[in-house]
Protein backbone atom coordinates (compact mmCIF):
# COMPACT_ATOMS: atom_id res chain seq x y z
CA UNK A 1 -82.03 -174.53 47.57
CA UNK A 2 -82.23 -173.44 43.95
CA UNK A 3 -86.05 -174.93 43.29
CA UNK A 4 -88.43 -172.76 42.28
CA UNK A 5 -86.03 -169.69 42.11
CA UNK A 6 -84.43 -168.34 38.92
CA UNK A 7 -81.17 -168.70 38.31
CA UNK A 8 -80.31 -164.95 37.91
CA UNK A 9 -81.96 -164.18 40.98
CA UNK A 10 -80.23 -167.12 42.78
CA UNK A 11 -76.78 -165.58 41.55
CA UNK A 12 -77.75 -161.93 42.69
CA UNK A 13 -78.92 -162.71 46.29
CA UNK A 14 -75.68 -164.74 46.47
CA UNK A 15 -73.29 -161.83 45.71
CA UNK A 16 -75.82 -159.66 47.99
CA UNK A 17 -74.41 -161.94 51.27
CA UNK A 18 -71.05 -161.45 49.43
CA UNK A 19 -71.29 -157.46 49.98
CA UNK A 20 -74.03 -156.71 52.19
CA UNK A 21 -72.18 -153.37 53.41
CA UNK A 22 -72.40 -152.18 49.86
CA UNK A 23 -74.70 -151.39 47.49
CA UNK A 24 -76.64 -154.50 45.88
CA UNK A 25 -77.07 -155.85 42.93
CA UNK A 26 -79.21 -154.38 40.31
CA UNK A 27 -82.76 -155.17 40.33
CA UNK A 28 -82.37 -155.21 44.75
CA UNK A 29 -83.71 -152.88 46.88
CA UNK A 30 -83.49 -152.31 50.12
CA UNK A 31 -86.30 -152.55 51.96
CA UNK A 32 -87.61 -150.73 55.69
CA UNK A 33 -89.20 -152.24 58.39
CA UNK A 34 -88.63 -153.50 61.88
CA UNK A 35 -85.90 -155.42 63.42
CA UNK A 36 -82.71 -155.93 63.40
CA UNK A 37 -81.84 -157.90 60.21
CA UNK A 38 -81.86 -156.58 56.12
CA UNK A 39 -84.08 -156.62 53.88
CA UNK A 40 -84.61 -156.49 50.39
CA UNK A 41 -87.07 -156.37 47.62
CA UNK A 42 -86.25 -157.79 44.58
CA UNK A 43 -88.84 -158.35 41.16
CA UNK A 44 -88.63 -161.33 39.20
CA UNK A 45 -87.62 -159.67 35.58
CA UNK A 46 -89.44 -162.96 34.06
CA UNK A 47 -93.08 -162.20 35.85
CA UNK A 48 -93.38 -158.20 36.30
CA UNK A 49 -96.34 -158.81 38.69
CA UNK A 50 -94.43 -160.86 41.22
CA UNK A 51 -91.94 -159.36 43.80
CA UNK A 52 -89.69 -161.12 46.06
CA UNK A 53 -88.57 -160.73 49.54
CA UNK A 54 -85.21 -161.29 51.04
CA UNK A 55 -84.62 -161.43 54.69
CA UNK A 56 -80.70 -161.58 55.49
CA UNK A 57 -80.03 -163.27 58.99
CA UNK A 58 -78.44 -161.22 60.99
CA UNK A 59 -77.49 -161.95 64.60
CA UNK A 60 -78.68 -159.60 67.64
CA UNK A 61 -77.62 -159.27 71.25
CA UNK A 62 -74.10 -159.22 72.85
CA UNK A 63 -73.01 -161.55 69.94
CA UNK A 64 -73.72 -159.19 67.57
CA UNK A 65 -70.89 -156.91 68.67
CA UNK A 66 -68.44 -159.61 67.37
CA UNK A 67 -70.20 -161.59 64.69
CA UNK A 68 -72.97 -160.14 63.18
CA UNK A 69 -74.08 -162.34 59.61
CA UNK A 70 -72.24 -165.58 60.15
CA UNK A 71 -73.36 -168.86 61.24
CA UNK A 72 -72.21 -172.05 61.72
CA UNK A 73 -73.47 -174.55 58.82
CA UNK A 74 -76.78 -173.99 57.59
CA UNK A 75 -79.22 -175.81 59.64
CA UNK A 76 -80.75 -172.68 60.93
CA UNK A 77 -81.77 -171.30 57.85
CA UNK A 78 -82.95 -174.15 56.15
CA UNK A 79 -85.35 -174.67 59.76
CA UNK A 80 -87.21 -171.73 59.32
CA UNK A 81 -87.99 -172.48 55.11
CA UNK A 82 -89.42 -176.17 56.66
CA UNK A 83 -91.40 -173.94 59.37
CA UNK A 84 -92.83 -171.42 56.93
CA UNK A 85 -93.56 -174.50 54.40
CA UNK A 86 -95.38 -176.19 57.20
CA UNK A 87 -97.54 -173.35 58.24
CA UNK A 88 -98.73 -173.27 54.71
CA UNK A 89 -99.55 -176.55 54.21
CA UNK A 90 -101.70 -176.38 57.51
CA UNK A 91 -103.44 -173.01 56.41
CA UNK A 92 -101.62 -170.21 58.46
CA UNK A 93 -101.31 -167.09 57.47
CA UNK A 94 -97.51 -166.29 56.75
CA UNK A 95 -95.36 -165.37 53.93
CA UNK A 96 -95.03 -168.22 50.96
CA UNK A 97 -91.66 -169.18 51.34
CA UNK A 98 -89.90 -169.76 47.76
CA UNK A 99 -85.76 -170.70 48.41
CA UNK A 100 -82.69 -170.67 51.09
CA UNK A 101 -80.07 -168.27 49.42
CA UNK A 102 -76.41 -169.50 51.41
CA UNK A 103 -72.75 -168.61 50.64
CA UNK A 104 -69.86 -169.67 52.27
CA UNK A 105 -67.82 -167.75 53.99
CA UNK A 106 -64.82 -170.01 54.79
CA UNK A 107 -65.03 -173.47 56.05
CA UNK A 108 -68.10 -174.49 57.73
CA UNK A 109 -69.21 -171.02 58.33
CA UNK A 110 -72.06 -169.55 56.16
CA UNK A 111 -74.42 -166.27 55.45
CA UNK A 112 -78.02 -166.94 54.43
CA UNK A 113 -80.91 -165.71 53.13
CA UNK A 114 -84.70 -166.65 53.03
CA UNK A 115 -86.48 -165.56 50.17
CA UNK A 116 -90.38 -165.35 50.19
CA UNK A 117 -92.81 -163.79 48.18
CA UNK A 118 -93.97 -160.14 48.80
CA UNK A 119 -97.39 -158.99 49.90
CA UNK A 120 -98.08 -155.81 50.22
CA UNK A 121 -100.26 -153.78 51.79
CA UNK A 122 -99.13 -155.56 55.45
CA UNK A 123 -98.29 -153.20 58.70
CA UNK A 124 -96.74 -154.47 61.48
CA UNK A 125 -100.02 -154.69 64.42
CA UNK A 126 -98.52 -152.55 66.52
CA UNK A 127 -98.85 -149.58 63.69
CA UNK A 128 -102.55 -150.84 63.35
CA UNK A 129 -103.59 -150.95 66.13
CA UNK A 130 -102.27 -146.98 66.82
CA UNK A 131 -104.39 -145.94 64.30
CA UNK A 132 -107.75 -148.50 64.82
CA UNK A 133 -108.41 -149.97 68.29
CA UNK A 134 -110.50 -153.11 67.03
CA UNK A 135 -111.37 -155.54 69.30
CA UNK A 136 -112.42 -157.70 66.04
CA UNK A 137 -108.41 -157.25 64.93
CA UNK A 138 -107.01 -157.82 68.53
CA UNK A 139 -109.08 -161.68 68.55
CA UNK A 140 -107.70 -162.45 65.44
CA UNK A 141 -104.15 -162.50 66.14
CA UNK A 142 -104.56 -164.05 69.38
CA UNK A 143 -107.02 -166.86 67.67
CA UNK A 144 -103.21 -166.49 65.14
CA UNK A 145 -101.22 -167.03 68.13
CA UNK A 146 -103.13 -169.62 69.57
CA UNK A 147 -103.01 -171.77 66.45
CA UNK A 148 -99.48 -172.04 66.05
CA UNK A 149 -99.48 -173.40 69.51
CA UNK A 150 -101.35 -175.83 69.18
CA UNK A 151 -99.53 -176.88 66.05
CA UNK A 152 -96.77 -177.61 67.91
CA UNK A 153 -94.75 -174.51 66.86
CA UNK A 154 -92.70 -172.24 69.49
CA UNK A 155 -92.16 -168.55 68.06
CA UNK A 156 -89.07 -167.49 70.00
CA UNK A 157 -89.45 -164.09 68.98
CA UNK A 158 -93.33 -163.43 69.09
CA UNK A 159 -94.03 -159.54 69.24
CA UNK A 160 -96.61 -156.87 67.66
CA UNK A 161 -93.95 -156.41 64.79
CA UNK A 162 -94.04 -160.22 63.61
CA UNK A 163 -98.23 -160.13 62.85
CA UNK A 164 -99.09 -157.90 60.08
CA UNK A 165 -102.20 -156.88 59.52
CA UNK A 166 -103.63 -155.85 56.01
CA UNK A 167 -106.80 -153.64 56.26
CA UNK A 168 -109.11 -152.94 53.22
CA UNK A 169 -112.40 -151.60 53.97
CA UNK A 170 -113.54 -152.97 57.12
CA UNK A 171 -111.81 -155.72 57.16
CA UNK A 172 -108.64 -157.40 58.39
CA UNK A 173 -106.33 -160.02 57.17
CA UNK A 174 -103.25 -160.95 59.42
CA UNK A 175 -99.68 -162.91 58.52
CA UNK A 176 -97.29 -163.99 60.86
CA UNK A 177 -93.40 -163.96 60.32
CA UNK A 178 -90.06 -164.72 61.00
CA UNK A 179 -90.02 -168.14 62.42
CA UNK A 180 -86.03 -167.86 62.48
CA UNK A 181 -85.27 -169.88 65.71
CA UNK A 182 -88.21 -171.23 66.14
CA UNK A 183 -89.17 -175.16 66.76
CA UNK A 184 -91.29 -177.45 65.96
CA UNK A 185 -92.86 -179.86 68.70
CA UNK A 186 -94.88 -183.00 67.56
CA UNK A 187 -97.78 -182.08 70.19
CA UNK A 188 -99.22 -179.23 70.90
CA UNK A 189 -97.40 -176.49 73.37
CA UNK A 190 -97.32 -177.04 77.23
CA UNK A 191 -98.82 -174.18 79.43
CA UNK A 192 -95.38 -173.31 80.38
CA UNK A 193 -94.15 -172.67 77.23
CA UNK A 194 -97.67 -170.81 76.34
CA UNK A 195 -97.67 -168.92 79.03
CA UNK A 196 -93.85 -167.67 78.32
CA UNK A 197 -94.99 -166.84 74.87
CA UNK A 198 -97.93 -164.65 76.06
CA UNK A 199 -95.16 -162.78 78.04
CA UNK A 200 -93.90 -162.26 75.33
CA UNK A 201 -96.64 -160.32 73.51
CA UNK A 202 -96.91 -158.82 77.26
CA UNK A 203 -93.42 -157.27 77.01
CA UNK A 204 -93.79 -156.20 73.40
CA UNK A 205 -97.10 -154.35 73.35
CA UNK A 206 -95.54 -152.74 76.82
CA UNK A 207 -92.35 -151.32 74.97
CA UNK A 208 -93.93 -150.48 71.62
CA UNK A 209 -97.22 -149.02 72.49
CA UNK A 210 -96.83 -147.63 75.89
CA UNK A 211 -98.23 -148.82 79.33
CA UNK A 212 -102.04 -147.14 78.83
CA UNK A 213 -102.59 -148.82 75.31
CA UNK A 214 -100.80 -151.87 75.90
CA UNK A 215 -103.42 -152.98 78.77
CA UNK A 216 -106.23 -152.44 76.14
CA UNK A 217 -104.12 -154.81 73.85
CA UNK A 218 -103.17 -157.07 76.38
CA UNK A 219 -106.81 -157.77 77.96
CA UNK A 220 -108.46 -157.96 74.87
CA UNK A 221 -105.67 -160.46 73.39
CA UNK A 222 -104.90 -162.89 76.67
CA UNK A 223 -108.63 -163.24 77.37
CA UNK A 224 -109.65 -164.51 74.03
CA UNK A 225 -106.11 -167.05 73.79
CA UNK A 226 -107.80 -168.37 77.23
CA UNK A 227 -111.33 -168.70 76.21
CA UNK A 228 -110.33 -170.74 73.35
CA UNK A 229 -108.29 -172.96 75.56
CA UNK A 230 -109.43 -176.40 77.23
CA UNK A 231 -110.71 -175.41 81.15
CA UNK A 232 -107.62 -177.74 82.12
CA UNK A 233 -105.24 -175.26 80.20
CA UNK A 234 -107.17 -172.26 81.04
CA UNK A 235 -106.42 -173.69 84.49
CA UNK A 236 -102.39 -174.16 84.47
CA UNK A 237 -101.97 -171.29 82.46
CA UNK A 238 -103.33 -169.17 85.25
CA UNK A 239 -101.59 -170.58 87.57
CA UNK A 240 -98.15 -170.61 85.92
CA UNK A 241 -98.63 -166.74 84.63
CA UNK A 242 -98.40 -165.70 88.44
CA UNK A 243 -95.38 -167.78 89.51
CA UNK A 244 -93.28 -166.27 86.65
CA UNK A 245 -94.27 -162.84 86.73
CA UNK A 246 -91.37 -161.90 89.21
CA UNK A 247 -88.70 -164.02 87.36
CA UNK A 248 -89.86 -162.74 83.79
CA UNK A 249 -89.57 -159.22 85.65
CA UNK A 250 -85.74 -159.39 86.94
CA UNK A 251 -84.95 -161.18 83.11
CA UNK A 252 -86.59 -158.19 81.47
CA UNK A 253 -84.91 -155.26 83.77
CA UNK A 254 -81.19 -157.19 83.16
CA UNK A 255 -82.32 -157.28 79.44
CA UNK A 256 -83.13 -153.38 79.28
CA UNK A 257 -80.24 -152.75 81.45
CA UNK A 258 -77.43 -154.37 78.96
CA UNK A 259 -79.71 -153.76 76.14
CA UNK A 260 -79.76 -157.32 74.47
């Protein structure tokens, strides 16, 4: 996808998923953050101001040990640009997504890249909410959260490391990321599939912050998603939160245990 993206810096991410054990190309840096993928920082030489971000896909899990950048055809890349695009168009908060970078490897089998641009300033809300306990910052990402559902969108990999949180003053402004394997539904989420996102945050702000902060998080955050929900929802969700507990238990213990 070569619209809106300079030809140069077309050309460099491409030879970046050509070598990404080595040192990239000039004018790329590698940048640090969370998870398990790489990513870059590159500056468009034609508009000093403007910096670019480049997320390589990477795979995790047991997969990983075998196969860690390729995939087959490029559907999955291309699926989270049409995500990101959508969320924008509809107001959300998440990075402005600019071009899919691919390269083939051999046959159908390709490497990708998703190239956004940068905003800086943005910590991961786990890091914020260390250093501030807000309750003010805690509603807005669930009031995040809970607008993505009901745009239809499943975030298969919703934790306190994929909101970001920009603070200036006394004030917050959040973005959401990395919509790589999400979907899109043309209705708003079930309870089921609300409810196994929520466990999602559950299990995050557990692991990342610790048991004693994660319950402030976690009452905070669930009881302002349910407030804002229809009674009928409110309702379902309740009920379906205590059915899976166990099961989402046992699939967390077998997840620490062989650490995928």
């Amino acid at each position: 996808m070569r619209s809106n993206l300079h030809k140069d810096l077309y050309l460099k991410t491409e030879q970046l998923l050509k070598t990404q054990s080595k040192k990239p190309p000039k004018g790329i840096y590698p940048f640090r953050g969370p998870g398990r993928g790489r990513s870059y920082i590159a500056q468009i030489e034609y508009d000093l101001g403007v910096f670019i971000f480049i997320k390589t896909y990477m795979r995790g899990g047991l997969i990983s040990k075998v196969n860690k950048t390729i995939y087959f055809g490029k559907r999955r890349f291309y699926k989270e640009f049409r995500i990101a695009k959508l969320l924008n168009n509809k107001g959300v908060p998440t990075l402005k997504p600019l071009a899919v970078v691919t390269r083939r490897v051999f046959g159908p089998f390709y490497r990708g890249a998703f190239l956004t641009y940068y905003e800086s300033g943005y910590q991961p809300l786990a890091f914020t909410f260390q250093r501030y306990f807000h309750e003010r910052l805690i509603k807005m990402a669930s009031n995040l959260v809970l607008k993505i559902h009901d745009l239809g969108i499943e975030h298969k990999d919703l934790n306190l490391n994929n909101i970001l949180v920009r603070k200036i003053s006394q004030n917050f402004s959040l973005l959401i990321i990395d919509f790589d394997r999400a979907s899109i539904q043309k209705k708003p989420l079930s309870s089921l599939k609300r409810s196994l996102a929520l466990f999602r945050i559950y299990r995050s702000a557990t692991r990342i912050l610790g048991k004693e902060k994660a319950i402030k998080f976690i009452k905070v955050f669930f009881m302002e998603y349910r407030n804002n929900l229809p009674l009928k929802l409110q309702n379902q969700q309740a009920i379906i939160i205590k059915l899976l507990k166990p099961l989402k238990n046992i699939q967390y213990f077998c997840a620490d245990l062989f650490r995928v």
